[in-house]
C-alpha atoms as a PDB file:
ATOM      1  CA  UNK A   1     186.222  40.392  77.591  1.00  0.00           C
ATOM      2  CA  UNK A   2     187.744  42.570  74.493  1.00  0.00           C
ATOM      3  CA  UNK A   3     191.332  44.593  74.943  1.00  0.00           C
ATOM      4  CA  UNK A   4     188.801  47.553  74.932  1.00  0.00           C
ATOM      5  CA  UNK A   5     186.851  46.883  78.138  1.00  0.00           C
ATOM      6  CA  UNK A   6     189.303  44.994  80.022  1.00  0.00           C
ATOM      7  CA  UNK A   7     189.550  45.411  83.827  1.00  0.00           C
ATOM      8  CA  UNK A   8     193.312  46.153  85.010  1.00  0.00           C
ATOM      9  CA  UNK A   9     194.266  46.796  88.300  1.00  0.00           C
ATOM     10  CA  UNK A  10     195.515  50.419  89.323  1.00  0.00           C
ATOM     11  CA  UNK A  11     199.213  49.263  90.232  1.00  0.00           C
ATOM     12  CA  UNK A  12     199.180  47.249  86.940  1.00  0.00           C
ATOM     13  CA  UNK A  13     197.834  50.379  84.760  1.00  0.00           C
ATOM     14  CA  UNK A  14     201.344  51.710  86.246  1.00  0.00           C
ATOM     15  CA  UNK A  15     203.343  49.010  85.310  1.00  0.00           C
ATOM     16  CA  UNK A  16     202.071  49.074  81.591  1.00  0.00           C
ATOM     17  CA  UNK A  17     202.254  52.601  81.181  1.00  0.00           C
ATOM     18  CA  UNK A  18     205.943  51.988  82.293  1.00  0.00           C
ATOM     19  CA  UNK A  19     206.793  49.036  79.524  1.00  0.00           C
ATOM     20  CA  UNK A  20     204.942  51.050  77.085  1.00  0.00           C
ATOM     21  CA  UNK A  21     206.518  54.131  77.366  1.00  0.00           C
ATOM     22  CA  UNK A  22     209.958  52.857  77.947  1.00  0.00           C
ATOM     23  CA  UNK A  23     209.499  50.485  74.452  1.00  0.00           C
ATOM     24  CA  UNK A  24     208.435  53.664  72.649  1.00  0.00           C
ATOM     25  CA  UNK A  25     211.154  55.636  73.951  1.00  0.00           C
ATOM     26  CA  UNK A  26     214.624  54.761  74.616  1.00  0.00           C
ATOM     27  CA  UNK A  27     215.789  58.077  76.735  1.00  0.00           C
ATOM     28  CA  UNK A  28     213.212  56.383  79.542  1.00  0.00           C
ATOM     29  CA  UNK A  29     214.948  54.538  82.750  1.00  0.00           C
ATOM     30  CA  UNK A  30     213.552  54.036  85.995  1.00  0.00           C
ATOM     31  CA  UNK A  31     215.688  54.107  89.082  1.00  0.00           C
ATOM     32  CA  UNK A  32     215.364  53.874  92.929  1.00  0.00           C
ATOM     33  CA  UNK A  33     215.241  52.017  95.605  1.00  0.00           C
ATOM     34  CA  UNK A  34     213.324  48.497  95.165  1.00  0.00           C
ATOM     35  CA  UNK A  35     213.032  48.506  91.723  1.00  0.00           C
ATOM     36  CA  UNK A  36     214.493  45.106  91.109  1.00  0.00           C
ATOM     37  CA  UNK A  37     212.268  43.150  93.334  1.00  0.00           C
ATOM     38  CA  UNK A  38     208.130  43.880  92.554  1.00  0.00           C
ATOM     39  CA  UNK A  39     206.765  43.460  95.509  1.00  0.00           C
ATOM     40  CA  UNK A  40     208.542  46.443  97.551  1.00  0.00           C
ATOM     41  CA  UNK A  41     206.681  48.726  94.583  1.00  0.00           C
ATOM     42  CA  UNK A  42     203.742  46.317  93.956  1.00  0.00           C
ATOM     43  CA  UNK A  43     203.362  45.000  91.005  1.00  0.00           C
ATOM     44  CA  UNK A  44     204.209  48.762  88.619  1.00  0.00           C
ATOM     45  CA  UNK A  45     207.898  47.204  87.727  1.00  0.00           C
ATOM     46  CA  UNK A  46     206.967  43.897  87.161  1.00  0.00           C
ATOM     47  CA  UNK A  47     208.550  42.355  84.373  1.00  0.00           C
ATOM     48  CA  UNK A  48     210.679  45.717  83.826  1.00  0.00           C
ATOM     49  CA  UNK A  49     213.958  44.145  85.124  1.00  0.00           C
ATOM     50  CA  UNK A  50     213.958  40.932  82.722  1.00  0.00           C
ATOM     51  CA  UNK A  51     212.819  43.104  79.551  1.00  0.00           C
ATOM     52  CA  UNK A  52     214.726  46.144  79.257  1.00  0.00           C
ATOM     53  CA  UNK A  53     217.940  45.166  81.905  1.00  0.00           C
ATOM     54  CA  UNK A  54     220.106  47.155  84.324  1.00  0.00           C
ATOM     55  CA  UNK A  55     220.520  49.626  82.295  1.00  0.00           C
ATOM     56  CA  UNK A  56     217.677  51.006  81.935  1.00  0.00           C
ATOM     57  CA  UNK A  57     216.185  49.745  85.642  1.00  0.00           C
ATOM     58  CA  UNK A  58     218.008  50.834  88.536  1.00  0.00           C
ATOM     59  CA  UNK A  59     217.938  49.302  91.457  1.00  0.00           C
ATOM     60  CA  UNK A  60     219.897  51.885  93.574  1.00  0.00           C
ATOM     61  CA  UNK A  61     221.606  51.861  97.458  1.00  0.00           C
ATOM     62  CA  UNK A  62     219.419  54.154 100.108  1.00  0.00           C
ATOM     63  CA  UNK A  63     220.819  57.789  98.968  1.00  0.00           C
ATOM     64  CA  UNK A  64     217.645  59.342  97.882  1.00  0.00           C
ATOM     65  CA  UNK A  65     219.459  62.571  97.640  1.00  0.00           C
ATOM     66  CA  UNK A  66     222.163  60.962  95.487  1.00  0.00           C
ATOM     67  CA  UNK A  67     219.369  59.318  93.145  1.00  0.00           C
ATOM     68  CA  UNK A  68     217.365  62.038  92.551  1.00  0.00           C
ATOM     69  CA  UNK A  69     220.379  64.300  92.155  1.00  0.00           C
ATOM     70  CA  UNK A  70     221.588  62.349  89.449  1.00  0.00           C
ATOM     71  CA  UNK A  71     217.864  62.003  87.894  1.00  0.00           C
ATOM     72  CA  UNK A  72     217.919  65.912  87.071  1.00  0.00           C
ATOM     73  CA  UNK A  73     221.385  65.644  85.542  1.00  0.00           C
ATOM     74  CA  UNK A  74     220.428  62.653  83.349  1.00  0.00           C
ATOM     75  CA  UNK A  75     217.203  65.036  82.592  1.00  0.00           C
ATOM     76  CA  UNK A  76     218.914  67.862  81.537  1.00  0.00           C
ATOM     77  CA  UNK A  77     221.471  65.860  79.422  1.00  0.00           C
ATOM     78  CA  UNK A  78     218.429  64.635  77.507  1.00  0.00           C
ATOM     79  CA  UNK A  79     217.315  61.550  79.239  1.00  0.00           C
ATOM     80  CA  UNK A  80     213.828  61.091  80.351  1.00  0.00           C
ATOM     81  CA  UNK A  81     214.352  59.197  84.157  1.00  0.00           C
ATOM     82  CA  UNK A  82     211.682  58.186  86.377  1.00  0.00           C
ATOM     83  CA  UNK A  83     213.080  57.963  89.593  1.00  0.00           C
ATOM     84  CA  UNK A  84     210.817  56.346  92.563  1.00  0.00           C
ATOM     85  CA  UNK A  85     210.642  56.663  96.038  1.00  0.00           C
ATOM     86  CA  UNK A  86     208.837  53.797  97.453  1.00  0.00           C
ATOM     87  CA  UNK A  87     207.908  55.423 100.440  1.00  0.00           C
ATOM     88  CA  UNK A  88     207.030  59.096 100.033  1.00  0.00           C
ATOM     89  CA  UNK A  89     208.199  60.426 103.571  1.00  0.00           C
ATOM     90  CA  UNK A  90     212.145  59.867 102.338  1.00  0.00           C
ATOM     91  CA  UNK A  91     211.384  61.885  99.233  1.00  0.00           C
ATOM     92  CA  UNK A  92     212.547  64.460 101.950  1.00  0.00           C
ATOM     93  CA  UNK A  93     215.995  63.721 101.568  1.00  0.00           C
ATOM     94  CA  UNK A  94     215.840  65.220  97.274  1.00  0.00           C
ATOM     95  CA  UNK A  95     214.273  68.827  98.394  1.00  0.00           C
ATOM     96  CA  UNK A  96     217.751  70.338  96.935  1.00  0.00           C
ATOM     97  CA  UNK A  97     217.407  68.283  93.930  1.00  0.00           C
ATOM     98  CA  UNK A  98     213.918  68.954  93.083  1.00  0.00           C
ATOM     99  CA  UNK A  99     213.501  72.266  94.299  1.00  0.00           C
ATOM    100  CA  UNK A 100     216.101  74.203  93.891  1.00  0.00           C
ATOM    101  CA  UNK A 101     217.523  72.298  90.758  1.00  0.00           C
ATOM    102  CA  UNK A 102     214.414  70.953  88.789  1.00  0.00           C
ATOM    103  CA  UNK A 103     211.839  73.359  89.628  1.00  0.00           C
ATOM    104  CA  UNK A 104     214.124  76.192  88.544  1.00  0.00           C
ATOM    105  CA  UNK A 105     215.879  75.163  85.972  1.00  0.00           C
ATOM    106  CA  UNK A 106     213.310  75.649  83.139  1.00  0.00           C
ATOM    107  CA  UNK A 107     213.095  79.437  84.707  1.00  0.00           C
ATOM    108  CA  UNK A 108     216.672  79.769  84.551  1.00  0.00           C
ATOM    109  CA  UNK A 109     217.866  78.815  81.712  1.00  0.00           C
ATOM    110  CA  UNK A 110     215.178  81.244  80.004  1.00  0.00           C
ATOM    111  CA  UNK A 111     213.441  78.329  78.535  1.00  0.00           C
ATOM    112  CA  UNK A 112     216.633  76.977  76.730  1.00  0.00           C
ATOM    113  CA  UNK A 113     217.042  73.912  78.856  1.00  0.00           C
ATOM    114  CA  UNK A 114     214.252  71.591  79.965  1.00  0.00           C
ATOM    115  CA  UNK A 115     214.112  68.833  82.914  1.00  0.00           C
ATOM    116  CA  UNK A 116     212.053  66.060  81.403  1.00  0.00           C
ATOM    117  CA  UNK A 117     211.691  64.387  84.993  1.00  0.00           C
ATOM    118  CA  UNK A 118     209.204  62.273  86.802  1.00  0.00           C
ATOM    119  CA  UNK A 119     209.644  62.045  90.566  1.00  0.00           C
ATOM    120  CA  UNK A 120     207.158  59.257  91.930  1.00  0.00           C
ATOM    121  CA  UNK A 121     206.682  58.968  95.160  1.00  0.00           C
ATOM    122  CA  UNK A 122     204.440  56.260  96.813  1.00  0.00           C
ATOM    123  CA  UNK A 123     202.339  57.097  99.817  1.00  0.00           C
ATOM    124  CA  UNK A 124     202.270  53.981 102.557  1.00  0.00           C
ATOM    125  CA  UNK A 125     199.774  55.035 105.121  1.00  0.00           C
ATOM    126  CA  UNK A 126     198.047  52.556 107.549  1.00  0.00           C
ATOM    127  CA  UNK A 127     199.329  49.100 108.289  1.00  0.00           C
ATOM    128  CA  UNK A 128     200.745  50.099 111.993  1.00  0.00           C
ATOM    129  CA  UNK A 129     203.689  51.848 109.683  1.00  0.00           C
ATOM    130  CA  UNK A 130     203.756  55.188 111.895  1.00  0.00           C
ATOM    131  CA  UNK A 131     204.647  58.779 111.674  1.00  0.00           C
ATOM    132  CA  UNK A 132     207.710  58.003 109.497  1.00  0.00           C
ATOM    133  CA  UNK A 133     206.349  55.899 106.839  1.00  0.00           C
ATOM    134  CA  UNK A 134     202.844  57.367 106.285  1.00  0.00           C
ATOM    135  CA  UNK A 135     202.766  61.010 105.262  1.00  0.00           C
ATOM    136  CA  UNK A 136     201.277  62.461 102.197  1.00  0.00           C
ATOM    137  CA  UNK A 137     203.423  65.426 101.698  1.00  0.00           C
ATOM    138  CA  UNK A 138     201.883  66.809  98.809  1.00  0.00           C
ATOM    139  CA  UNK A 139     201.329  69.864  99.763  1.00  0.00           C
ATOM    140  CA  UNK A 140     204.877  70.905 100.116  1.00  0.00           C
ATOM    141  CA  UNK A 141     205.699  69.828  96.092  1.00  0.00           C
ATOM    142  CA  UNK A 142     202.286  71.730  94.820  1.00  0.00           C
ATOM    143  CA  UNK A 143     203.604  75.210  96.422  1.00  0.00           C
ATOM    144  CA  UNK A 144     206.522  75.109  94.375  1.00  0.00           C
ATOM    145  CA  UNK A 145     206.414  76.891  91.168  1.00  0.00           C
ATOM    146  CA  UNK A 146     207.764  74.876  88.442  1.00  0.00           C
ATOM    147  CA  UNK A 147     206.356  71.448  89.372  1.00  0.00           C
ATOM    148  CA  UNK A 148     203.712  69.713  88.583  1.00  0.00           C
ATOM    149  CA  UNK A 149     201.705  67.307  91.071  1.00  0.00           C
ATOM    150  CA  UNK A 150     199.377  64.605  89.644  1.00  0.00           C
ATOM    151  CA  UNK A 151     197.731  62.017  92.510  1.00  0.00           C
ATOM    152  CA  UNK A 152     195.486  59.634  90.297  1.00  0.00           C
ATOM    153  CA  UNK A 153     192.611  57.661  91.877  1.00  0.00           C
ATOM    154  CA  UNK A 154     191.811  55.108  89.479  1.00  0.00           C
ATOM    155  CA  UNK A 155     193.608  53.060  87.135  1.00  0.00           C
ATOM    156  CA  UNK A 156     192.360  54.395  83.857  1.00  0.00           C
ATOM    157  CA  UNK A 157     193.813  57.994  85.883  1.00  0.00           C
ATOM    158  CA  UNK A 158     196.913  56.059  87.085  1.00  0.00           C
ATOM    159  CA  UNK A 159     197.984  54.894  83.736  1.00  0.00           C
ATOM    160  CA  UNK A 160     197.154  58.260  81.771  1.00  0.00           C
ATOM    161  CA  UNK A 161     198.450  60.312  83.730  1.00  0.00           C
ATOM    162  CA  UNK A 162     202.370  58.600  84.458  1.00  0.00           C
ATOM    163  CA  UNK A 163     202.237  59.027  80.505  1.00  0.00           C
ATOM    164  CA  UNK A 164     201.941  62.264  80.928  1.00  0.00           C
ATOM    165  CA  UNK A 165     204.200  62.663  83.368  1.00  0.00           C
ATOM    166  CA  UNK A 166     207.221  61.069  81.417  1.00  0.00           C
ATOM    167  CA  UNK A 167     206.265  62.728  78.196  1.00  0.00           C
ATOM    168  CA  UNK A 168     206.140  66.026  79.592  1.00  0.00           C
ATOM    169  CA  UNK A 169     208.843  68.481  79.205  1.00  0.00           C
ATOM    170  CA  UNK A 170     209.370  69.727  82.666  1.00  0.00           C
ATOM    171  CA  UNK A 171     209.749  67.697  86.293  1.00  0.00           C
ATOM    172  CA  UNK A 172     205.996  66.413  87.208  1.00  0.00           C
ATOM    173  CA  UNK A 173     205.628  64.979  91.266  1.00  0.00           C
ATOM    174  CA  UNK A 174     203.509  61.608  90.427  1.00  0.00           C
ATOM    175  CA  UNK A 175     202.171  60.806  93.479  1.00  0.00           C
ATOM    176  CA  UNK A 176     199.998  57.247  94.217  1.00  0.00           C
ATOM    177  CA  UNK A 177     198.660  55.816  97.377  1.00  0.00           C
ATOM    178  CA  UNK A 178     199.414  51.641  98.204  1.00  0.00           C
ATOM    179  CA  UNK A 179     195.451  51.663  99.404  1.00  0.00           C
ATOM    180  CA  UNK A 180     194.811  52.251  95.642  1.00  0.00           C
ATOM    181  CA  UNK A 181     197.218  49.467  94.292  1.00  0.00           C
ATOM    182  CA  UNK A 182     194.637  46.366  94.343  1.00  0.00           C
ATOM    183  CA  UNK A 183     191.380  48.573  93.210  1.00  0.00           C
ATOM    184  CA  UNK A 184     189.998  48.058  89.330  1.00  0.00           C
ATOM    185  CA  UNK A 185     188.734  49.537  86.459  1.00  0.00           C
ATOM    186  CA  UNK A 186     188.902  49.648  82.513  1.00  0.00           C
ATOM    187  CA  UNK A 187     192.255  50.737  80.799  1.00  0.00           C
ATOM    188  CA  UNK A 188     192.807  50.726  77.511  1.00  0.00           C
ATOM    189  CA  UNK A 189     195.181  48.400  76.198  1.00  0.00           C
ATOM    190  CA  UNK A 190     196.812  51.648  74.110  1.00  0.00           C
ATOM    191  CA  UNK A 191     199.278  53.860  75.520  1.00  0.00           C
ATOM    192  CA  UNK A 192     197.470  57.442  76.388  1.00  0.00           C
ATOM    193  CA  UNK A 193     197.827  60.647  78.465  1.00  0.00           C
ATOM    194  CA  UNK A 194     195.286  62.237  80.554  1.00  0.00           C
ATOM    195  CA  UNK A 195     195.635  65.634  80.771  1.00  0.00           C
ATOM    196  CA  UNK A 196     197.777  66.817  83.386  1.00  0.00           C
ATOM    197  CA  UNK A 197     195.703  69.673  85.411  1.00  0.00           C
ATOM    198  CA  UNK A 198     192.491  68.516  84.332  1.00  0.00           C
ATOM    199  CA  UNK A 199     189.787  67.424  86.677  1.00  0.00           C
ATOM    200  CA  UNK A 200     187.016  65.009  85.949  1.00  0.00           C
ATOM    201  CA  UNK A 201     183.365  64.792  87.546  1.00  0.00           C
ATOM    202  CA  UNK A 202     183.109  61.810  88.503  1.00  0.00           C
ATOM    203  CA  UNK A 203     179.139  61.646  89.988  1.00  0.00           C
ATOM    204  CA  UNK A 204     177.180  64.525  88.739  1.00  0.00           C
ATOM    205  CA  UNK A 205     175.033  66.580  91.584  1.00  0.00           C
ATOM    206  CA  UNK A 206     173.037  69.501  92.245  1.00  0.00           C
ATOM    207  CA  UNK A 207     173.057  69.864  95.851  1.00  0.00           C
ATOM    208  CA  UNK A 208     176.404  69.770  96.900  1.00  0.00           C
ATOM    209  CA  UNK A 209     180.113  69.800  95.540  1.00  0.00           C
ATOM    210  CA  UNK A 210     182.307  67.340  97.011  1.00  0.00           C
ATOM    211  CA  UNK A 211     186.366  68.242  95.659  1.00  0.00           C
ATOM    212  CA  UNK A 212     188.541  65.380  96.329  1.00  0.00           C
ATOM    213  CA  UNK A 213     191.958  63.839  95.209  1.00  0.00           C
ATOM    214  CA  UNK A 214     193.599  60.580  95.087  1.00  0.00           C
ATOM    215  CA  UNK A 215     191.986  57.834  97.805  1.00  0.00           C
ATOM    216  CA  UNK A 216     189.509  60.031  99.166  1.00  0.00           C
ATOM    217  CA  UNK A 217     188.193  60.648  95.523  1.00  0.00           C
ATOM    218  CA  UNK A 218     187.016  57.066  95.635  1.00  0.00           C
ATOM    219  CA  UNK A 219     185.812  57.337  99.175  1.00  0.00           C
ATOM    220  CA  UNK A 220     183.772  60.468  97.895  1.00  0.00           C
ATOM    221  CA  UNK A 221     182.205  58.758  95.232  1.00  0.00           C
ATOM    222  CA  UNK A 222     180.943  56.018  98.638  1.00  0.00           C
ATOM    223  CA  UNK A 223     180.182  58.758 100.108  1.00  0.00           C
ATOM    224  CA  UNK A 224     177.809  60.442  97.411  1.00  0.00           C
ATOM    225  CA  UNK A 225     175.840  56.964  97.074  1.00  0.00           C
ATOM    226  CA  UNK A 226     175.320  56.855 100.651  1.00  0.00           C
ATOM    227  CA  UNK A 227     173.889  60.341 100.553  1.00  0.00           C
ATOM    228  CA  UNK A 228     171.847  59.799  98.039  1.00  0.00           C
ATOM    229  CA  UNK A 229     169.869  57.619 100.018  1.00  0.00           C
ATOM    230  CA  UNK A 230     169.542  60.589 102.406  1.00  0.00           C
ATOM    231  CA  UNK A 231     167.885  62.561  99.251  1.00  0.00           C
ATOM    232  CA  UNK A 232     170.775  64.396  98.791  1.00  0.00           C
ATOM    233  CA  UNK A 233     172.253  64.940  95.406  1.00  0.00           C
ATOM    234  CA  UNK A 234     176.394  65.271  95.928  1.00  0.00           C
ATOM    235  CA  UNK A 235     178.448  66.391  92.668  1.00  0.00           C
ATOM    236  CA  UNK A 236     181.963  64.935  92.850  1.00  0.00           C
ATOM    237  CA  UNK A 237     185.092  66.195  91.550  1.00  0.00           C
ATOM    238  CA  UNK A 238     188.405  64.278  91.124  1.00  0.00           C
ATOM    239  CA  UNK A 239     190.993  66.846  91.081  1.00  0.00           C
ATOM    240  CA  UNK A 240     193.535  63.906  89.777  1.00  0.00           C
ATOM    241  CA  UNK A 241     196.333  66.965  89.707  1.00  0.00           C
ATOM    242  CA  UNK A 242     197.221  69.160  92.682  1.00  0.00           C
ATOM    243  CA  UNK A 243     199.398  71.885  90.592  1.00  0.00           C
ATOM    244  CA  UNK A 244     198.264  73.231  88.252  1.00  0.00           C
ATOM    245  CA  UNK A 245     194.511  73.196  90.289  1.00  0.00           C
ATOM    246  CA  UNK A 246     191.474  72.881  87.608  1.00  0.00           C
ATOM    247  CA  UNK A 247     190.037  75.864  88.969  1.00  0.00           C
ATOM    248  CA  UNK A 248     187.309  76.209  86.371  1.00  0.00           C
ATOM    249  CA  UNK A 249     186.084  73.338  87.206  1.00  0.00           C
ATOM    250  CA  UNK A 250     186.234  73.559  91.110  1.00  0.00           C
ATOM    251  CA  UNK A 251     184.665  77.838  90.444  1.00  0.00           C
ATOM    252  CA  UNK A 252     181.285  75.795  88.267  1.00  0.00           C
ATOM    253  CA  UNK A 253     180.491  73.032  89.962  1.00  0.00           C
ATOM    254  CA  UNK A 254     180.760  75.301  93.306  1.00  0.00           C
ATOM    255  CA  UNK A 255     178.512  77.933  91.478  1.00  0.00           C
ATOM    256  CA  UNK A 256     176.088  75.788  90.614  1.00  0.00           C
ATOM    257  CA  UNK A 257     175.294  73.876  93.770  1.00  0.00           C
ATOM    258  CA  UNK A 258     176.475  76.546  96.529  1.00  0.00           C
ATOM    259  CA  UNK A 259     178.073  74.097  99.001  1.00  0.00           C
ATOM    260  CA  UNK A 260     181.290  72.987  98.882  1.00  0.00           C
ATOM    261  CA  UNK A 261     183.087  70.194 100.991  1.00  0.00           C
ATOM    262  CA  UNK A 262     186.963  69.551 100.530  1.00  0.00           C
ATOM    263  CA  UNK A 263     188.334  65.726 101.184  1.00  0.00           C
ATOM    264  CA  UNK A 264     192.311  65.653 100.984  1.00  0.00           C
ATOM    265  CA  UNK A 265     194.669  62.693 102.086  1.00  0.00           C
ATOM    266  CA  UNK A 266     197.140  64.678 103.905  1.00  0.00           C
ATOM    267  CA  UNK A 267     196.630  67.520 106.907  1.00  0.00           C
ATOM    268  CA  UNK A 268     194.481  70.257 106.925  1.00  0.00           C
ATOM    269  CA  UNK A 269     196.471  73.349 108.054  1.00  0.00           C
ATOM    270  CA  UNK A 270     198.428  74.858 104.967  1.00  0.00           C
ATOM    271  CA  UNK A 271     197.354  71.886 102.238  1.00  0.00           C
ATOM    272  CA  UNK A 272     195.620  71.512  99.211  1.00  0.00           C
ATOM    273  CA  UNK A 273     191.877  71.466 101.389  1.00  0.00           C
ATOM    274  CA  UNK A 274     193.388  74.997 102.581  1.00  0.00           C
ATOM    275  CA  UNK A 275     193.954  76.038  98.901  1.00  0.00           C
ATOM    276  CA  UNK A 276     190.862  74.906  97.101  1.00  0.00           C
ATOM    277  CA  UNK A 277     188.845  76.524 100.264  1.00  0.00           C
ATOM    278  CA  UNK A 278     190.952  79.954  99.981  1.00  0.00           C
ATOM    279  CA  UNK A 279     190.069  79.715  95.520  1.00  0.00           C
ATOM    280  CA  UNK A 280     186.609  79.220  96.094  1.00  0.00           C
ATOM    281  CA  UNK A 281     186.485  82.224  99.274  1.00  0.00           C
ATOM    282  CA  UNK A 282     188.489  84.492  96.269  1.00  0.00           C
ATOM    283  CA  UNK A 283     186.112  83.890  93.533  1.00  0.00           C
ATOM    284  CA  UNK A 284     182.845  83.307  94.665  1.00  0.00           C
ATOM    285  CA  UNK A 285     183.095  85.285  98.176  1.00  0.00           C
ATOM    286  CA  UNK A 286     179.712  84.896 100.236  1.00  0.00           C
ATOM    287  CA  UNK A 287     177.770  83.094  97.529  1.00  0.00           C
ATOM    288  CA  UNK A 288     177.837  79.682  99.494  1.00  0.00           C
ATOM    289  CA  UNK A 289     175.097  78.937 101.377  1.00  0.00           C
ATOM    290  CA  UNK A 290     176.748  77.655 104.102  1.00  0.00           C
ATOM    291  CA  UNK A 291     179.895  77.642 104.828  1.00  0.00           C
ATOM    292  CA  UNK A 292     182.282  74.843 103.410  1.00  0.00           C
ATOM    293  CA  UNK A 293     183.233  71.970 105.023  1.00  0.00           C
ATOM    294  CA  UNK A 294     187.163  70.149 105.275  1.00  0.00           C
ATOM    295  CA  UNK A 295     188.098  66.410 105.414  1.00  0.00           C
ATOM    296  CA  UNK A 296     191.664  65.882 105.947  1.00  0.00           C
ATOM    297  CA  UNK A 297     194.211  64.297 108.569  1.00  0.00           C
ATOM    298  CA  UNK A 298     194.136  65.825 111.954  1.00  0.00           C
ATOM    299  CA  UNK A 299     197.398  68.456 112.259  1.00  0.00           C
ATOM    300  CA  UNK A 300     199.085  65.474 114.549  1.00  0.00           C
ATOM    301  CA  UNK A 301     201.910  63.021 113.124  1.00  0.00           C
ATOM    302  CA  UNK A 302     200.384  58.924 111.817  1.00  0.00           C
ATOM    303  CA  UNK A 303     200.217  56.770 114.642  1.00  0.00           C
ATOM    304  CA  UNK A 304     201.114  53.326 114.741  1.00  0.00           C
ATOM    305  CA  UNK A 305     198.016  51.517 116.236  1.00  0.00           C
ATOM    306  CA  UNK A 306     195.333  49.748 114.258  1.00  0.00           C
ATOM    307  CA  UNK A 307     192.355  51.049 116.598  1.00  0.00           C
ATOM    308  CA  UNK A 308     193.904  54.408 116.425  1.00  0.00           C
ATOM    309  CA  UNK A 309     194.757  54.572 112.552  1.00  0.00           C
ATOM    310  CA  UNK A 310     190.610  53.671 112.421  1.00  0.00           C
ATOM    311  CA  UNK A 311     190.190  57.220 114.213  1.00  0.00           C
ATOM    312  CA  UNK A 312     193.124  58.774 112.378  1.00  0.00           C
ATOM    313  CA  UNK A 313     192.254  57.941 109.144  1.00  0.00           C
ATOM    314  CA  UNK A 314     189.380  59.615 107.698  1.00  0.00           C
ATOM    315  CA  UNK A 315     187.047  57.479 104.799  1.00  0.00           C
ATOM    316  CA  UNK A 316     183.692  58.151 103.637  1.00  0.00           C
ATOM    317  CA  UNK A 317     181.792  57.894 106.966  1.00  0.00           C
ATOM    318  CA  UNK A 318     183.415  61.127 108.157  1.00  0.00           C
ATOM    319  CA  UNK A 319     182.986  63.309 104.262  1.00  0.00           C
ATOM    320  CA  UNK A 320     179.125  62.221 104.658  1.00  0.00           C
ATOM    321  CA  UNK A 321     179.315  63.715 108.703  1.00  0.00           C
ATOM    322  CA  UNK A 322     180.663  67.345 106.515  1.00  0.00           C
ATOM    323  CA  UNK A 323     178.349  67.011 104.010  1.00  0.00           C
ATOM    324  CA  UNK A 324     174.916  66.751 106.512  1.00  0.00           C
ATOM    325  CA  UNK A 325     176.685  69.316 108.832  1.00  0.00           C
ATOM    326  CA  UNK A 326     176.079  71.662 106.133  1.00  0.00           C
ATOM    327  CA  UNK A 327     172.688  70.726 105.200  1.00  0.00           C
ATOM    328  CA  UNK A 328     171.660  70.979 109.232  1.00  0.00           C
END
């Protein structure tokens, strides 16, 4: 197989866009929690350690406040940090840092002083890990003006898109999902950015408009092939960033096929299914044909059972159940 049309797997696209970014440009570090041992952040800092030393790979003590704190000052002092939080729910502890500090200080400072910051956080649900270690808070980062939110769903995605993220002037949330970490596709052996607020189709339709992001992008895409069986032609849309939202994108596809279902990874009340729903209510008001249809978790905290993270969970089966709903 040629360097061109390779197959890499998604937490390996990480892991290179890491080395090649931080060979390219000396101002990059990554710190956190883990990052000194590859397997507590899959394979994405393999290697990273024994190449570029401690210097510029932090493994730090549990004080996620403290580490992200001292991210945004190495930011604004004109370092480029990427600072990880293995498992997204503790991400909790650096609202003052990333909030109230990075978000704002672009705004602030009237333009004059930038945070070139990359918060990645790492969402663990499933594996009997419970209400602590499962959530997918995105929600709460993408209503904050100032930051960006990118959740890729494929490794090509995965890759671009931490480029992005580092390059980019101003703190970007990266936010991945362990369930994507062993799945495959082509990468380019090149370093390369995917646009950050730019959507993709990824399984063109007529009948139906499917919006998804991060895993249940891929379980979309399952979804749409089982349909089609069913005669029905599903367009899917991989929102790959949850601020800024591609509404063009979401406002055609919609227009065209006049049903809409929404599949997010975290809860339904007050997330991104709530905010695509409440774009597509603004600008196309009663032009659906039926009204549109939400995946997401149930409004109740992960539990910690296998035969109740089966019910909890929601995968393809259940954006199919939405999608025939509407076509009842």
């Amino acid at each position: 197989m040629s360097p061109k049309n390779r197959i890499l797997q998604y937490s390996l696209a990480i892991n290179e866009a890491l080395h090649q970014t931080m060979s390219r440009d000396k101002r990059v570090f990554l710190i956190g929690q883990g990052v000194k041992s590859p397997w507590y952040v899959g394979n994405t800092a393999k290697g990273l350690l024994e190449k570029y030393g401690t210097e510029r790979v932090i493994d730090t003590p549990v004080s996620e406040n403290g580490i992200t704190g001292a991210a945004v000052g190495a930011a604004i002092a004109g370092m480029r940090p990427v600072v990880v939080h293995p498992r997204m729910d503790f991400m909790l502890y650096a609202l003052d840092p990333i909030i109230n500090e990075a978000a704002n200080w672009y705004y602030m400072t009237g333009g004059k002083s930038t945070v070139p910051l990359v918060v990645w956080g790492i969402i663990n649900r499933g594996g009997e890990q419970a209400a602590q270690h499962s959530q997918a808070i995105h929600g709460i980062f993408a209503h904050i003006p100032g930051l960006k939110v990118v959740m890729p769903s494929t490794p090509y995605d995965a890759k671009g898109l931490m480029a992005a993220a580092i390059q980019d002037e101003n703190p970007v949330v990266f936010i991945d999902d362990r369930w994507l970490y062993q799945s495959e596709g082509h990468v380019p052996t090149e370093l390369y950015t995917v646009p950050i607020g730019k959507g993709v189709i990824r399984k063109k339709g007529t009948d139906i408009t499917i919006v998804a992001i991060s895993y249940m992008a891929a379980e979309s895409l399952k979804a749409a092939q089982e349909l089609e069986q069913a005669g029905i032609s599903a367009e899917v849309l991989d929102l790959r960033s949850a601020k800024p939202l591609d509404q063009e994108l979401i406002i055609r596809s919609v227009s065209k096929t006049k049903r809409l279902v929404v599949a997010d990874v975290g809860w339904k009340t007050g997330g991104l299914s709530a905010e695509v729903a409440a774009l597509v209510a603004e600008k196309l008001g009663t032009d659906l044909k039926k009204p549109l249809q939400r995946v997401a978790l149930p409004d109740i905290p992960a539990p910690s059972s296998k035969t109740l993270e089966a019910v909890y969970y929601p995968r393809s089966k259940e954006i199919v159940k939405a999608v025939k709903k509407i076509f009842q």
